[in-house]
N, C-alpha and C. Protein backbone atom coordinates (compact mmCIF):
# COMPACT_ATOMS: atom_id res chain seq x y z
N UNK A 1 91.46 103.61 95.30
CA UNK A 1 90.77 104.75 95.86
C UNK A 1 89.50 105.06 95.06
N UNK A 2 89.70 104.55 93.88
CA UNK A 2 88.60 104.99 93.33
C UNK A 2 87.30 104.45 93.29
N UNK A 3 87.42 102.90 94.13
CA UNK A 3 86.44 102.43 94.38
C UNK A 3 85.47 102.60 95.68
N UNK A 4 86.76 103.07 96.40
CA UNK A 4 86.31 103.41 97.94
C UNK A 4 85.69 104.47 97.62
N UNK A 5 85.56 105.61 96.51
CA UNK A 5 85.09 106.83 96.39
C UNK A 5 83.48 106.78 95.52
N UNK A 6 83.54 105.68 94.88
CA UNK A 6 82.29 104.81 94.78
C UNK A 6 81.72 104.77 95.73
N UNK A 7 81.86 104.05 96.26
CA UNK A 7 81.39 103.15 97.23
C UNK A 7 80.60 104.03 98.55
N UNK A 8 81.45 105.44 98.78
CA UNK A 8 80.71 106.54 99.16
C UNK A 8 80.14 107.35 98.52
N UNK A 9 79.71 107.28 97.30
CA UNK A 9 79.38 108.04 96.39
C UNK A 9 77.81 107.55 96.48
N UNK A 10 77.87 105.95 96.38
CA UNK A 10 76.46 105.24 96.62
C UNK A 10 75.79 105.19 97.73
N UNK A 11 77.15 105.35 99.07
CA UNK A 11 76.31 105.27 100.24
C UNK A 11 75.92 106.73 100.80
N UNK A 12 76.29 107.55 99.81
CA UNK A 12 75.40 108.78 100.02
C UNK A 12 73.99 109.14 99.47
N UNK A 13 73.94 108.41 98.26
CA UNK A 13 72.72 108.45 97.44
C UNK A 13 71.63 107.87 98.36
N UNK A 14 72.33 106.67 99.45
CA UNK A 14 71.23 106.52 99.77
C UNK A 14 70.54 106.79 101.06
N UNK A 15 71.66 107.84 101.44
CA UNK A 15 71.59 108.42 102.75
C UNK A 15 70.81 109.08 102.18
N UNK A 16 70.83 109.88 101.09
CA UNK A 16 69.58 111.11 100.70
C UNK A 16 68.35 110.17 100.69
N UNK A 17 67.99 109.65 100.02
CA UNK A 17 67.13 108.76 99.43
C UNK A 17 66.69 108.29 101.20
N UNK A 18 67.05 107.91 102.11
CA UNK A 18 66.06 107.67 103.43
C UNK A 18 65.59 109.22 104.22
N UNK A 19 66.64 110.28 103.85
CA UNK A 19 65.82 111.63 104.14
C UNK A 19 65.23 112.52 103.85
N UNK A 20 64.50 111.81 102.56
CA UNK A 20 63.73 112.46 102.17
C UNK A 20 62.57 113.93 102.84
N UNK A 21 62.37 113.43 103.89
CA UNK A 21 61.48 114.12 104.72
C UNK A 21 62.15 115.20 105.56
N UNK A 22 63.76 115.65 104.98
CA UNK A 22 64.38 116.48 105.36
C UNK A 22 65.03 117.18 103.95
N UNK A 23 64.82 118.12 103.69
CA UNK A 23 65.14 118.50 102.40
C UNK A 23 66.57 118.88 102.20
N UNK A 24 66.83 119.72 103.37
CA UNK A 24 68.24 120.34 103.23
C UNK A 24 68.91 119.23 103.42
N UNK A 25 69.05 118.25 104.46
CA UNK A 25 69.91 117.51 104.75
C UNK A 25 69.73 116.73 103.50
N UNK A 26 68.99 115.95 102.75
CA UNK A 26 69.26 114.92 101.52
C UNK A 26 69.89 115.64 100.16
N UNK A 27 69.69 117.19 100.38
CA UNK A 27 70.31 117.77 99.45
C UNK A 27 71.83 117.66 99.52
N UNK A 28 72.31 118.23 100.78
CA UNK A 28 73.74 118.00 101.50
C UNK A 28 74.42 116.26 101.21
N UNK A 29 73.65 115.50 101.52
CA UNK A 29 74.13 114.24 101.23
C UNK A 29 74.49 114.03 99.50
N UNK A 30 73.76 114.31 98.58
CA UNK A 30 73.44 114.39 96.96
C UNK A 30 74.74 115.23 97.07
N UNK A 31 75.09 116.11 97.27
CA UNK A 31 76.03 117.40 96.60
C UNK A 31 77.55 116.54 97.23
N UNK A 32 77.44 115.61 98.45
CA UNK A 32 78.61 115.15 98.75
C UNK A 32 78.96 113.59 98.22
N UNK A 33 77.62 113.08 97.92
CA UNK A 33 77.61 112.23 96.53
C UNK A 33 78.53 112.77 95.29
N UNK A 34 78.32 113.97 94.84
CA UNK A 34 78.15 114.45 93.67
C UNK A 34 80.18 114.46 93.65
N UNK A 35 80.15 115.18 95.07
CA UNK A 35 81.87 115.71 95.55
C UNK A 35 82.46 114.10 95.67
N UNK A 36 82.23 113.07 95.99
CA UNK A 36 82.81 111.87 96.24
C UNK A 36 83.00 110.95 94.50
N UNK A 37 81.81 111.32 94.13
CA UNK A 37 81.96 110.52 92.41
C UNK A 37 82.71 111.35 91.34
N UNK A 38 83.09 112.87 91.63
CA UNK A 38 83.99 113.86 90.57
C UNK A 38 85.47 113.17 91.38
N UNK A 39 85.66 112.99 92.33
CA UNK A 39 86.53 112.67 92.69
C UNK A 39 87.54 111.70 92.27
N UNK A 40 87.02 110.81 91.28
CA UNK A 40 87.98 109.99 90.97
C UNK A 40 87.72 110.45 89.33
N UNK A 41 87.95 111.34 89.05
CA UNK A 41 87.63 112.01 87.77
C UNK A 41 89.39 112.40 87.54
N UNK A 42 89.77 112.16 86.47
CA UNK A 42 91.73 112.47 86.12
C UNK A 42 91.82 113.27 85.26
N UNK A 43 90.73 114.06 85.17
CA UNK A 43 90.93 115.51 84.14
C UNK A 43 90.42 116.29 84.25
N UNK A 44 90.50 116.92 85.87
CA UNK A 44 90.44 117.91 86.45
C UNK A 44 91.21 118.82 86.72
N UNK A 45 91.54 120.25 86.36
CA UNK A 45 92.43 121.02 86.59
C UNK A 45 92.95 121.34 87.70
N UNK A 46 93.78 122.46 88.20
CA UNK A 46 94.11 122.25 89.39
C UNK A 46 93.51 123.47 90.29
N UNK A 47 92.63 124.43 89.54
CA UNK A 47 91.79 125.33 90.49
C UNK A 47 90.69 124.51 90.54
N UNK A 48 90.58 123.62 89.66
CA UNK A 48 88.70 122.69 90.14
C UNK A 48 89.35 122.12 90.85
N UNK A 49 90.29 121.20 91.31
CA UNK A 49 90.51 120.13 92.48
C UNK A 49 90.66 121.18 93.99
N UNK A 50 90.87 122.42 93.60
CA UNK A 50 90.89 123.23 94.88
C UNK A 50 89.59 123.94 95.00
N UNK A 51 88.85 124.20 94.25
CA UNK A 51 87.36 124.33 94.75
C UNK A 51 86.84 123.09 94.88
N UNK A 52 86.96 121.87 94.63
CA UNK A 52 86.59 120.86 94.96
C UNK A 52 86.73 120.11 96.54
N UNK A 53 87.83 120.92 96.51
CA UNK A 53 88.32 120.14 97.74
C UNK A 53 87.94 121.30 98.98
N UNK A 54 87.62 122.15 98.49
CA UNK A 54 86.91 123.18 99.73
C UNK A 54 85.35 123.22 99.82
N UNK A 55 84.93 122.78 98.74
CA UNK A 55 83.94 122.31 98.49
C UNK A 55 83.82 121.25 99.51
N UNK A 56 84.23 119.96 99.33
CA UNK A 56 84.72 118.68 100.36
C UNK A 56 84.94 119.05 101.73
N UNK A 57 85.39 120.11 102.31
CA UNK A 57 85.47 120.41 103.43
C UNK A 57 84.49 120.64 103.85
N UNK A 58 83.87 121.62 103.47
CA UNK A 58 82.73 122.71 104.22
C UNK A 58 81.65 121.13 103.85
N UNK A 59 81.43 120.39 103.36
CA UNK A 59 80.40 119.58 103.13
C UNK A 59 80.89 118.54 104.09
N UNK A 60 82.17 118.25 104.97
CA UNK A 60 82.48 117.49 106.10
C UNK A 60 82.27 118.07 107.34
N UNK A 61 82.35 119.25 107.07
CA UNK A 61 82.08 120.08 108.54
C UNK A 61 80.71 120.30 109.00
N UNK A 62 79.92 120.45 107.53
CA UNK A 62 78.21 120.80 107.68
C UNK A 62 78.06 119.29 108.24
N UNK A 63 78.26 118.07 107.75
CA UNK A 63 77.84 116.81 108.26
C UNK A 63 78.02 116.81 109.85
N UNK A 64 79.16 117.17 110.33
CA UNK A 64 79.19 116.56 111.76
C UNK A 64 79.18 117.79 112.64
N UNK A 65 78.74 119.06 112.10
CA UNK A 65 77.90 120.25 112.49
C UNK A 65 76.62 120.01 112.94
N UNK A 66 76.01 119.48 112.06
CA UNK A 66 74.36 118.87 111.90
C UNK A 66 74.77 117.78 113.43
N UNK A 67 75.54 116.32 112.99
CA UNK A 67 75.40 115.74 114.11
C UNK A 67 75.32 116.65 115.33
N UNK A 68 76.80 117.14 115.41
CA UNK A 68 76.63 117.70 116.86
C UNK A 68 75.76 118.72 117.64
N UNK A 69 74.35 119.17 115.99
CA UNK A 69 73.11 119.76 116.53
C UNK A 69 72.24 118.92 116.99
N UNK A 70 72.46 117.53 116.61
CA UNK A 70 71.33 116.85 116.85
C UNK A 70 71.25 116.08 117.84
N UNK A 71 72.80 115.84 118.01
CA UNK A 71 73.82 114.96 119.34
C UNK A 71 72.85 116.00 120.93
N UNK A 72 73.09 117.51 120.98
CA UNK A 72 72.56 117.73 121.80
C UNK A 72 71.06 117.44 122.28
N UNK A 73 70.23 116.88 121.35
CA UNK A 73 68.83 117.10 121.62
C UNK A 73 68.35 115.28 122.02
N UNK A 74 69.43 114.62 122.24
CA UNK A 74 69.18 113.20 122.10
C UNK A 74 69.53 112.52 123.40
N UNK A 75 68.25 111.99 123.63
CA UNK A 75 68.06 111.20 125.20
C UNK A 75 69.20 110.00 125.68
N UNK A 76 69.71 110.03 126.41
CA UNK A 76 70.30 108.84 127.02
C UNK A 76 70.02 107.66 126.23
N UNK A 77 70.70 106.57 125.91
CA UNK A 77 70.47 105.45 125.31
C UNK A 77 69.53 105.46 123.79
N UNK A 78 70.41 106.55 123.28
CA UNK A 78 69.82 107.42 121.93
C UNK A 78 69.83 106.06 120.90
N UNK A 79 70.89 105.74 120.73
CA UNK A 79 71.58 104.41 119.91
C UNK A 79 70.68 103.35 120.42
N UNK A 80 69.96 102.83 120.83
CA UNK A 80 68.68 102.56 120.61
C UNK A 80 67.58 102.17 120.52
N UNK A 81 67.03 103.80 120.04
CA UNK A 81 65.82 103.58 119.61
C UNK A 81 66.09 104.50 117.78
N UNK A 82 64.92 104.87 117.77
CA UNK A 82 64.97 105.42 115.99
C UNK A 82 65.79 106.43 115.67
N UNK A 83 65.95 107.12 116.68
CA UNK A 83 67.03 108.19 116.56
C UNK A 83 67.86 107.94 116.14
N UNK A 84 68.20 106.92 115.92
CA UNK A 84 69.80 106.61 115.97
C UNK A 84 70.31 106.83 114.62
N UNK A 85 69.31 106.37 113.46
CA UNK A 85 69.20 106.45 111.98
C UNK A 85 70.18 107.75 111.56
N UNK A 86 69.50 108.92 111.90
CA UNK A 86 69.65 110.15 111.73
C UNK A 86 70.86 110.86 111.90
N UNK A 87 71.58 110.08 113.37
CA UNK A 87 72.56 110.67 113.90
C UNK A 87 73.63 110.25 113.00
N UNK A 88 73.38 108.28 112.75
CA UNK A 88 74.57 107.93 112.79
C UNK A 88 74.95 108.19 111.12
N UNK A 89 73.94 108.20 110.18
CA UNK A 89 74.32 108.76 108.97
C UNK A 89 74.90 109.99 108.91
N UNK A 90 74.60 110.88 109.50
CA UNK A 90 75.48 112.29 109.49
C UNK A 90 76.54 111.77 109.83
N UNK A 91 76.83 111.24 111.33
CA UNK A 91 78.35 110.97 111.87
C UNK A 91 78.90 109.95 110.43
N UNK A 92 78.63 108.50 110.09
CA UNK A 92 79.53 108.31 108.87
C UNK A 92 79.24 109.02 107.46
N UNK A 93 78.73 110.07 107.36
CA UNK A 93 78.88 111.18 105.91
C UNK A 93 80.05 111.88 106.35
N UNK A 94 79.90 112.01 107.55
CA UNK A 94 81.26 112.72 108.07
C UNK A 94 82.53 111.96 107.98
N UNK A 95 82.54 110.90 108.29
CA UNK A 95 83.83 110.33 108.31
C UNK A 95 84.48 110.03 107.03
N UNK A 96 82.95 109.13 105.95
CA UNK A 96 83.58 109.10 104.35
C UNK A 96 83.70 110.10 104.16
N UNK A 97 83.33 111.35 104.01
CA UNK A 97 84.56 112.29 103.17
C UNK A 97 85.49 112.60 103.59
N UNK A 98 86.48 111.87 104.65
CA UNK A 98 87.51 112.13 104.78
C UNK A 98 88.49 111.88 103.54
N UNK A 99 88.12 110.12 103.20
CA UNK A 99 88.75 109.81 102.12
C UNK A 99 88.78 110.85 100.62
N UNK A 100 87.74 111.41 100.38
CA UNK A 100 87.14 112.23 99.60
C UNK A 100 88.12 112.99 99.33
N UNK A 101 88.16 113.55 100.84
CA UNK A 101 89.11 114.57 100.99
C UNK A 101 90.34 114.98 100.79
N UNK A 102 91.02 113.77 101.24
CA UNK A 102 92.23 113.10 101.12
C UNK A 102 92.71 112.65 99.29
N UNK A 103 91.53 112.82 98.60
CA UNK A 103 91.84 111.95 97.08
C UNK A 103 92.56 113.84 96.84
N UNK A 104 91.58 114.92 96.75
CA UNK A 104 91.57 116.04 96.12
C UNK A 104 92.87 116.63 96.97
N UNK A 105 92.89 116.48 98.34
CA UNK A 105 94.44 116.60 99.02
C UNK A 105 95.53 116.41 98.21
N UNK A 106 95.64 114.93 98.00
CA UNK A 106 96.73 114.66 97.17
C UNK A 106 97.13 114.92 95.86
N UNK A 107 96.07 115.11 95.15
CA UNK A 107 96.52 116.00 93.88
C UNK A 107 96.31 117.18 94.21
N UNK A 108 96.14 118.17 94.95
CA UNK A 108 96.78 119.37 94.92
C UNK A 108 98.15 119.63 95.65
N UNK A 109 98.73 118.55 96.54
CA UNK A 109 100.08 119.08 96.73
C UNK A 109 100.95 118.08 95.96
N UNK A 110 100.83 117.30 95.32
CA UNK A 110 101.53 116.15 94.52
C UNK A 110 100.92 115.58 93.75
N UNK A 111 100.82 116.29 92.65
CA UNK A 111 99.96 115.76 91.67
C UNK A 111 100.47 114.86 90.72
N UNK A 112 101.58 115.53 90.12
CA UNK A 112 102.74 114.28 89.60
C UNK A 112 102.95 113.31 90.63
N UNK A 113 103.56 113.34 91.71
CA UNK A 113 104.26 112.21 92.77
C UNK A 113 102.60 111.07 92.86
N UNK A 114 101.13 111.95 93.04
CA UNK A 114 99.99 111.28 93.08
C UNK A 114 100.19 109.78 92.31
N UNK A 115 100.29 110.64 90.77
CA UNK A 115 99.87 110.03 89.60
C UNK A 115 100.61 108.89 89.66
N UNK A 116 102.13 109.52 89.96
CA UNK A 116 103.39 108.74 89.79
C UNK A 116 103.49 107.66 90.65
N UNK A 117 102.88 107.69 92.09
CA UNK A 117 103.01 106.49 92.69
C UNK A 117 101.49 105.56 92.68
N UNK A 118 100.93 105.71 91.76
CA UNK A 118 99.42 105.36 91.47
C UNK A 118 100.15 104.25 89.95
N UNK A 119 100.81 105.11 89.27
CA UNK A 119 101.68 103.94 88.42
C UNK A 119 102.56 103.13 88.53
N UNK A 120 103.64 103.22 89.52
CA UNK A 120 104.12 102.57 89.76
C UNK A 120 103.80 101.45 90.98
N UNK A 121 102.56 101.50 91.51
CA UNK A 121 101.73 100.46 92.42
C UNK A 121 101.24 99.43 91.34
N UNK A 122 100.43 99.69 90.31
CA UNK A 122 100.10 99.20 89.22
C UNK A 122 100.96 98.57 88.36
N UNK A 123 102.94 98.82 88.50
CA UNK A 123 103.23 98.07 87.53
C UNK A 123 103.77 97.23 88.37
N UNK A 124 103.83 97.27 89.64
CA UNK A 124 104.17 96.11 90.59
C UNK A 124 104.27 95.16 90.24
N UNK A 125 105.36 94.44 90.35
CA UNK A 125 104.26 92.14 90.36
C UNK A 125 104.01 92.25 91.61
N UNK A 126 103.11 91.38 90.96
CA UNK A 126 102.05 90.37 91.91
C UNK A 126 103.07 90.22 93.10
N UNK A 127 102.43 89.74 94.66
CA UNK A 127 103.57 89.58 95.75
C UNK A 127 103.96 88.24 95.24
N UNK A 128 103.06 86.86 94.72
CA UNK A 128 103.69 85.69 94.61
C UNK A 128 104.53 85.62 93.75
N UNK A 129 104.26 86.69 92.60
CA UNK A 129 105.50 86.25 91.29
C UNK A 129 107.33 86.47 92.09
N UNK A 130 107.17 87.51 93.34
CA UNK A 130 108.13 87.91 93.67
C UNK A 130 109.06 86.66 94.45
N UNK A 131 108.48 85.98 94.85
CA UNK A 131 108.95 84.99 95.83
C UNK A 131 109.20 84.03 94.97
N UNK A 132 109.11 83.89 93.56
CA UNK A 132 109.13 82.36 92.61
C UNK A 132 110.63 83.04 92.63
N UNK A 133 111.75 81.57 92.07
CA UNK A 133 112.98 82.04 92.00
C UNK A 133 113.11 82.31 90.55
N UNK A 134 113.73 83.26 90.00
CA UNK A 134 113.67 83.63 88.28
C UNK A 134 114.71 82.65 87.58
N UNK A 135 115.56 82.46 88.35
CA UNK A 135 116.39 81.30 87.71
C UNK A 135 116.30 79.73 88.66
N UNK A 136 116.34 79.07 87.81
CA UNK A 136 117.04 77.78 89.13
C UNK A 136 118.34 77.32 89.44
N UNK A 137 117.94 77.06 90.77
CA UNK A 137 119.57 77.19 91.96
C UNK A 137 120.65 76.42 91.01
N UNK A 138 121.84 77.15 90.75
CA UNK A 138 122.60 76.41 90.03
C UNK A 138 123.59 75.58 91.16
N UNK A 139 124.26 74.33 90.26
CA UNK A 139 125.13 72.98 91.49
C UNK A 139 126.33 73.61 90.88
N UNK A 140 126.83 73.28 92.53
CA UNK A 140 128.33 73.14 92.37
C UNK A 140 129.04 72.14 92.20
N UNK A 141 129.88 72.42 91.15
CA UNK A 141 130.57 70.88 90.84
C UNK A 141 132.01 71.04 91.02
């Protein structure tokens, strides 16, 4: 998860970084950057993961708020021409912070069980070690 939270963390930077020529909106993108990269942060208390995570909301709702302001003003066969840029970055800012959302979700209602099944995924074996036989087949004599 914590890479996927990367990974939107960057593709917000650079959602700001092409809207420049919109101030509020590249600000909004930066602050849900900002909410996607604290996110995989493990020493956060548990009133910051709940302003965080309401934080995370209202910054998913402003995203596909915005779309569906902009959804109205957009001609038939919007997808395209240039328009499309605009729309469709709001619509996926909207969708990555779901995951976002979902990280700060889970440590506030299971924060132990979080942690706990985050370690025990990790001490897994491997799927192939599982299938080797640990002993060999003993003969009957």
């Amino acid at each position: 998860m914590q890479y996927v939270n990367a990974v939107i963390a960057g593709a917000l930077v650079l959602f700001a970084a092409a809207s420049l020529d919109a101030p509020a909106q590249a600000s909004m993108y930066v602050i849900g950057a900002a909410l996607a990269a604290i996110a995989f942060k493990h020493w956060l208390g548990v009133w910051m993961v709940r302003v965080l995570a309401i934080g995370t909301a209202l910054t998913l709702y402003w995203y596909f708020g915005q779309f569906f302001i902009l959804a109205g003003d957009l001609e038939p066969g919007w997808f395209a021409t240039g328009e499309a840029i605009p729309a469709l970055t709001l619509l996926v800012a909207g969708f990555a912070m779901i995951p976002v959302l979902s990280e700060y979700s889970c440590r506030m209602k299971a924060s132990a069980q979080c942690e706990r099944g985050r370690r025990q995924f990790e001490d897994r074996k491997p799927f192939l070690n599982a299938l080797r036989a640990s002993e060999p087949p003993s003969s009957a004599s």
